[in-house]
Protein backbone atom coordinates (compact mmCIF):
# COMPACT_ATOMS: atom_id res chain seq x y z
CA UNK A 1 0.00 0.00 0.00
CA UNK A 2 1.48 3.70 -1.00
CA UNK A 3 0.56 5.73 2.11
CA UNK A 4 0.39 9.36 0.47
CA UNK A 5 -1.26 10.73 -2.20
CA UNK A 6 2.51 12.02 -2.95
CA UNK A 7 3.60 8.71 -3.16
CA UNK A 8 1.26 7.49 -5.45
CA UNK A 9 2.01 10.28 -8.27
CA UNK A 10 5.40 9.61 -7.93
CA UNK A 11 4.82 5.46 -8.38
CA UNK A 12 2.39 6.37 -11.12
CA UNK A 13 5.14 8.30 -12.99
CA UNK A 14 7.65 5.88 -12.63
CA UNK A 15 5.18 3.21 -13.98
CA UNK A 16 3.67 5.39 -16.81
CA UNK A 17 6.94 7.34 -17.90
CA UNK A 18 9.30 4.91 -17.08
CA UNK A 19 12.54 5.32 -14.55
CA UNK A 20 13.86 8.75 -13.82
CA UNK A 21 16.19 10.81 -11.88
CA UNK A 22 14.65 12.79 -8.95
CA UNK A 23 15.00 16.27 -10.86
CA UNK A 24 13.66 14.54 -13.94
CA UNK A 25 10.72 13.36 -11.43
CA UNK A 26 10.43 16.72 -9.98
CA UNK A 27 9.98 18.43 -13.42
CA UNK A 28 7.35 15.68 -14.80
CA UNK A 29 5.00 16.52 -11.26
CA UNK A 30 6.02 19.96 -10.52
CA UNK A 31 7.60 19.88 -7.56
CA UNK A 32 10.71 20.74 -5.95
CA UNK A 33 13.73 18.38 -5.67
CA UNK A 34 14.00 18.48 -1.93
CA UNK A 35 10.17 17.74 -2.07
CA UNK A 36 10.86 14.70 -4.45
CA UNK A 37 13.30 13.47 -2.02
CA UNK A 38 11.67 13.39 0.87
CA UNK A 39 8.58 11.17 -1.07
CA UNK A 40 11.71 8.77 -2.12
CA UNK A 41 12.99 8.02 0.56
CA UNK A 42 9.23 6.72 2.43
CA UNK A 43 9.34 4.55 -1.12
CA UNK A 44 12.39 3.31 -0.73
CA UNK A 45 11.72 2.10 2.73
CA UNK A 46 9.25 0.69 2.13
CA UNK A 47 10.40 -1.51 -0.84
CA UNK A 48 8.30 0.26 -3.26
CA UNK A 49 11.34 1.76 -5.30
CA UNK A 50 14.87 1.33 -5.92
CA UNK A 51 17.63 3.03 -6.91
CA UNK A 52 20.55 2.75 -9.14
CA UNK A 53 23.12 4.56 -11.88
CA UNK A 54 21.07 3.37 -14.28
CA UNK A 55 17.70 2.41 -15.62
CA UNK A 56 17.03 -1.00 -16.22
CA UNK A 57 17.06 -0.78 -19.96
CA UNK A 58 18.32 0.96 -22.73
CA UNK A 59 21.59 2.14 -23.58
CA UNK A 60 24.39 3.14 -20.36
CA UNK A 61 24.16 6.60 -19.46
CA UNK A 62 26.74 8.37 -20.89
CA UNK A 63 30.36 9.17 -18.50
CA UNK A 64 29.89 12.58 -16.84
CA UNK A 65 32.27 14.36 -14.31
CA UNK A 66 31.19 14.41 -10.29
CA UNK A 67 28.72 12.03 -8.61
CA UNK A 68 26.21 10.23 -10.78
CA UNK A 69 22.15 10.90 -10.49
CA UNK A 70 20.55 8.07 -9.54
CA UNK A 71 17.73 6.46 -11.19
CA UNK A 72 14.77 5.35 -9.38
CA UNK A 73 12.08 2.15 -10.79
CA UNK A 74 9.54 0.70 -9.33
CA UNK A 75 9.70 -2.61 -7.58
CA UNK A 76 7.25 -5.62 -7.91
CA UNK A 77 6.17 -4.72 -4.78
CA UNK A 78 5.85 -1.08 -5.90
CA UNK A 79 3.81 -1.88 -9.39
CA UNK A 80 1.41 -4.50 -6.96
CA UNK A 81 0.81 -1.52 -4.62
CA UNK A 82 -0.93 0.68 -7.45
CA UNK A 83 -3.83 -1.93 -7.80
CA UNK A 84 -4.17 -5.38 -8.41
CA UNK A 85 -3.49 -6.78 -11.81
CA UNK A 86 -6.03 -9.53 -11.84
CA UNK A 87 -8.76 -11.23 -10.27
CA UNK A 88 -9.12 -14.82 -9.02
CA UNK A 89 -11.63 -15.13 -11.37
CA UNK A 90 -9.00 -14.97 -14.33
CA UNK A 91 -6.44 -17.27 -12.96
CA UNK A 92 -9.60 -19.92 -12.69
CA UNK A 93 -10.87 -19.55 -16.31
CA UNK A 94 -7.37 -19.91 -17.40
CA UNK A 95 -7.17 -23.05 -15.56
CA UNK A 96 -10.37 -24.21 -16.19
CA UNK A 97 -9.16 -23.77 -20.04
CA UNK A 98 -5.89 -25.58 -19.29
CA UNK A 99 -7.81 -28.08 -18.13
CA UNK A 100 -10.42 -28.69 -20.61
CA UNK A 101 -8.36 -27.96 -23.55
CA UNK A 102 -4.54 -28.31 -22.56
CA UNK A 103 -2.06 -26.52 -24.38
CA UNK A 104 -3.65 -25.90 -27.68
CA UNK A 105 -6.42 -23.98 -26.16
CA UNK A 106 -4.99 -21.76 -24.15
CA UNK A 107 -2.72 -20.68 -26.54
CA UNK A 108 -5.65 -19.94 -28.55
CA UNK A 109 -6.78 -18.20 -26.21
CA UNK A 110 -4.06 -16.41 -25.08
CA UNK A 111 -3.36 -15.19 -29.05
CA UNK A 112 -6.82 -14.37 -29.47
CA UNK A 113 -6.75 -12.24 -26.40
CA UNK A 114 -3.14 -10.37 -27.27
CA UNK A 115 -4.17 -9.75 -30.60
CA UNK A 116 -7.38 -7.84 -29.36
CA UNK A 117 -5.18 -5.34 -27.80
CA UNK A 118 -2.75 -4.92 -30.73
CA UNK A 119 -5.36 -5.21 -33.34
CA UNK A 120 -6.18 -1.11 -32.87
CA UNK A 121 -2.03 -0.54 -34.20
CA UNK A 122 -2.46 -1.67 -37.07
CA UNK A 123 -4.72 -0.19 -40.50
CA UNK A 124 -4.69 -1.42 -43.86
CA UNK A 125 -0.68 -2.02 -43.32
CA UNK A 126 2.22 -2.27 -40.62
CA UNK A 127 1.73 -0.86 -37.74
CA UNK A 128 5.03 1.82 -36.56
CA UNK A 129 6.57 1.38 -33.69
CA UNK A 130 5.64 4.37 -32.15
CA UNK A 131 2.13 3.49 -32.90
CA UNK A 132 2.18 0.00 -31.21
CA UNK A 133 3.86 1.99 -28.24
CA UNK A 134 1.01 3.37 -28.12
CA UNK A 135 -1.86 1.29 -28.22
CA UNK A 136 0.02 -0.75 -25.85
CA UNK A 137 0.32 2.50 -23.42
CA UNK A 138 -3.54 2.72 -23.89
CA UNK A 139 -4.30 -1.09 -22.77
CA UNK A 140 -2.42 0.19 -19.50
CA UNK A 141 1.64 -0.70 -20.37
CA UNK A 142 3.08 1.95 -19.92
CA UNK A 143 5.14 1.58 -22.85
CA UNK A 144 7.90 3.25 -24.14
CA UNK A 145 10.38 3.35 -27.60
CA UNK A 146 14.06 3.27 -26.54
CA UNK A 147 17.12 2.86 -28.93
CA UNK A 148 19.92 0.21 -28.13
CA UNK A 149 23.59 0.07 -29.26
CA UNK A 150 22.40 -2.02 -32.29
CA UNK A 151 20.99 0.66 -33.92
CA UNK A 152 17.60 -0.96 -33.78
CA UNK A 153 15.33 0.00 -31.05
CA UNK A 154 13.10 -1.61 -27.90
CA UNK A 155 9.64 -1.66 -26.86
CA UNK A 156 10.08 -1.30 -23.11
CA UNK A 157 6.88 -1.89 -21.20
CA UNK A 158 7.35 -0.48 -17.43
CA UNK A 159 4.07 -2.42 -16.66
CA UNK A 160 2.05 -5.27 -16.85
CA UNK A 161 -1.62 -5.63 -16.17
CA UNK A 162 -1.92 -9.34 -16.07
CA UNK A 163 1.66 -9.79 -14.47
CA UNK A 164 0.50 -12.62 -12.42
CA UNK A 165 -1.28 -14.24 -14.79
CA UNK A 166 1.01 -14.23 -17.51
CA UNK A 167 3.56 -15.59 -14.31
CA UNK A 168 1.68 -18.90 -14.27
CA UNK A 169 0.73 -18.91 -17.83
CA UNK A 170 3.69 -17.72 -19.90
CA UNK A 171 1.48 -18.52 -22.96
CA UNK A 172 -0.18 -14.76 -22.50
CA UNK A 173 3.60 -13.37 -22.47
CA UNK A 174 4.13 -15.79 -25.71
CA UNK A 175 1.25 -14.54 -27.35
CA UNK A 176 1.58 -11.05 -26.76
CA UNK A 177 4.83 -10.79 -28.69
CA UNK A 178 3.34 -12.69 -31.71
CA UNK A 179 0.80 -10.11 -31.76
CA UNK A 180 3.63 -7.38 -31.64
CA UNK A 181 5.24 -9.08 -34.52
CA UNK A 182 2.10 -9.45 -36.31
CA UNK A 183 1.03 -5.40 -35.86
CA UNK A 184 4.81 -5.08 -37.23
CA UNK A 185 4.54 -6.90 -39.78
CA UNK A 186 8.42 -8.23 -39.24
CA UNK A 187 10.22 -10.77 -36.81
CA UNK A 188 10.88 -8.82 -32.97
CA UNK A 189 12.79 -10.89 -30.23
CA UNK A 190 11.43 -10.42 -26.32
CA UNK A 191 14.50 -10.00 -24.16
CA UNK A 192 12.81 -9.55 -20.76
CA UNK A 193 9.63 -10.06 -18.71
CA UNK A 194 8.27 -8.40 -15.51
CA UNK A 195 5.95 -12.22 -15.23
CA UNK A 196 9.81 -13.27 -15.48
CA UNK A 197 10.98 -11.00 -12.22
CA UNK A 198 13.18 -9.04 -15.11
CA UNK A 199 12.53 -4.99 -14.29
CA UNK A 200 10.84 -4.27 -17.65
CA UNK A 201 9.44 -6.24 -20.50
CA UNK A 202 11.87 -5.47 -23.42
CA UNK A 203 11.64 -6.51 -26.82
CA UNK A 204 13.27 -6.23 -29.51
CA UNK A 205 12.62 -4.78 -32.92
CA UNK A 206 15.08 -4.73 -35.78
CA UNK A 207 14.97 -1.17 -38.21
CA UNK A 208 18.00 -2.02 -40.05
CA UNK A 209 16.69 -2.51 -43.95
CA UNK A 210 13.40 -1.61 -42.78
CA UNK A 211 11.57 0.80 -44.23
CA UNK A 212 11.03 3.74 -42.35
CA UNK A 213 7.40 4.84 -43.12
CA UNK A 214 6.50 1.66 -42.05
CA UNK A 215 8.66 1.52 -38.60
CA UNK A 216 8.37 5.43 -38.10
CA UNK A 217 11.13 7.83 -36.94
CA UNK A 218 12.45 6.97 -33.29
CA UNK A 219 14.19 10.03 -31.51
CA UNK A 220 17.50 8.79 -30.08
C-alpha cells in the first residue's frame, strides 16, 4: 500500500513514464527536488522503489564528471501496490481452459486475447513502432520506444496488467509478442519479462533494412 497521495504520483510516474532521476521526477509533477526526495525516501523504505546509476534498460548513461544521479524504478512490490493486476476469477478460467483444452487452447486463447489489444495498431498495413507503443500504453503498459547500441530499437513496457497471470501462464507473455510481430509486420525478439521478475518487459525490434514509413522515426 502507497501511504500518500505524494507517493502514489510519484509510483504512477515511474510506472507510466518509465525510470527517472529525482530532478527529472520533480519536473514531470512539478515539484521541488528536496520535495521529491523526501517522497523517495518513504518509497524506498518501504520496498516500493529502488535506486541505481542506471535504468534497467536501454543504452548506459553516458560518462559525466562528479557524482552520478541516480535512477529510481519501481519494484514488484511497488507496481502491486498501485492496484491489483487480476482477479481470481481470471487465474480460474485460465485453468479451467488448461484443463479442458490443454495446451492448444490456451494458446488460442491467449493469441486471441493479445491480438485484441494490438489489433487497434495496425490499419490497412504495418503498424510503426511508435504506434504500437502506443496502443500498448492505452491497454495500460506503460510503454515506451528506446534505442539500443544495435541501432535498432526496444519496446520497453514499465508495466504489466496481467503480471500474475502471464507468471503462471507464460502462454499470454508468448502470445503477446506474436501479436507485436504481427502489428509489425516483421520478426521482434522479447529479451525480458516483468511475469519473469526481469525490471521491464523489453523486446526487440530490428529497423536495419526496414523501411522507415512503415517503422516510423524513433528520436534517439
Amino acid at each position: 500500500m502507497i501511504r500518500h497521495v505524494a507517493g502514489e504520483r510519484l509510483a504512477r510516474s515511474l510506472a507510466q513514464d518509465g525510470p527517472a532521476t529525482a530532478s527529472e521526477l520533480a519536473g514531470r509533477l512539478g515539484v521541488t527536488p528536496a520535495g521529491i526526495r523526501r517522497t523517495l525516501q518513504g518509497l524506498l523504505a518501504d520496498g516500493l522503489v529502488i535506486s541505481g546509476e542506471r535504468a534497467p534498460f536501454g543504452p548506459a548513461p553516458a560518462t559525466r564528471r562528479g557524482r552520478p544521479s541516480h535512477v529510481y524504478s519501481l519494484t514488484d512490490v511497488g507496481r502491486a501496490a498501485l492496484g491489483p493486476a487480476h482477479d481470481q476469477l481470471a487465474h480460474e478460467a485460465l485453468r479451467f481452459v488448461a484443463e479442458r483444452q490443454g495446451a492448444t487452447g490456451l494458446q488460442e486463447f491467449a493469441r486471441h486475447w493479445a491480438w485484441q489489444r494490438l489489433a487497434p495498431a495496425s490499419g490497412e498495413g504495418p503498424a510503426t513502432v511508435e504506434r504500437v507503443a502506443e496502443v500498448l500504453t492505452d491497454a495500460g503498459y506503460a510503454a515506451t520506444v528506446e534505442p539500443v547500441g544495435t541501432g535498432d530499437v526496444q519496446i520497453c513496457m514499465h508495466h504489466c496488467p496481467i503480471v500474475d497471470v502471464a507468471s503462471e501462464f507464460p502462454a499470454m507473455c508468448e502470445a503477446e509478442t506474436e501479436a507485436i510481430s504481427k502489428a509489425l509486420g516483421r520478426h521482434v525478439t522479447r529479451l525480458a519479462t516483468l511475469a519473469h521478475g526481469d525490471g521491464v518487459c523489453t523486446t526487440i525490434v530490428p529497423l536495419r533494412d526496414a523501411d522507415t514509413t512503415t517503422l516510423g522515426k524513433v528520436n534517439a
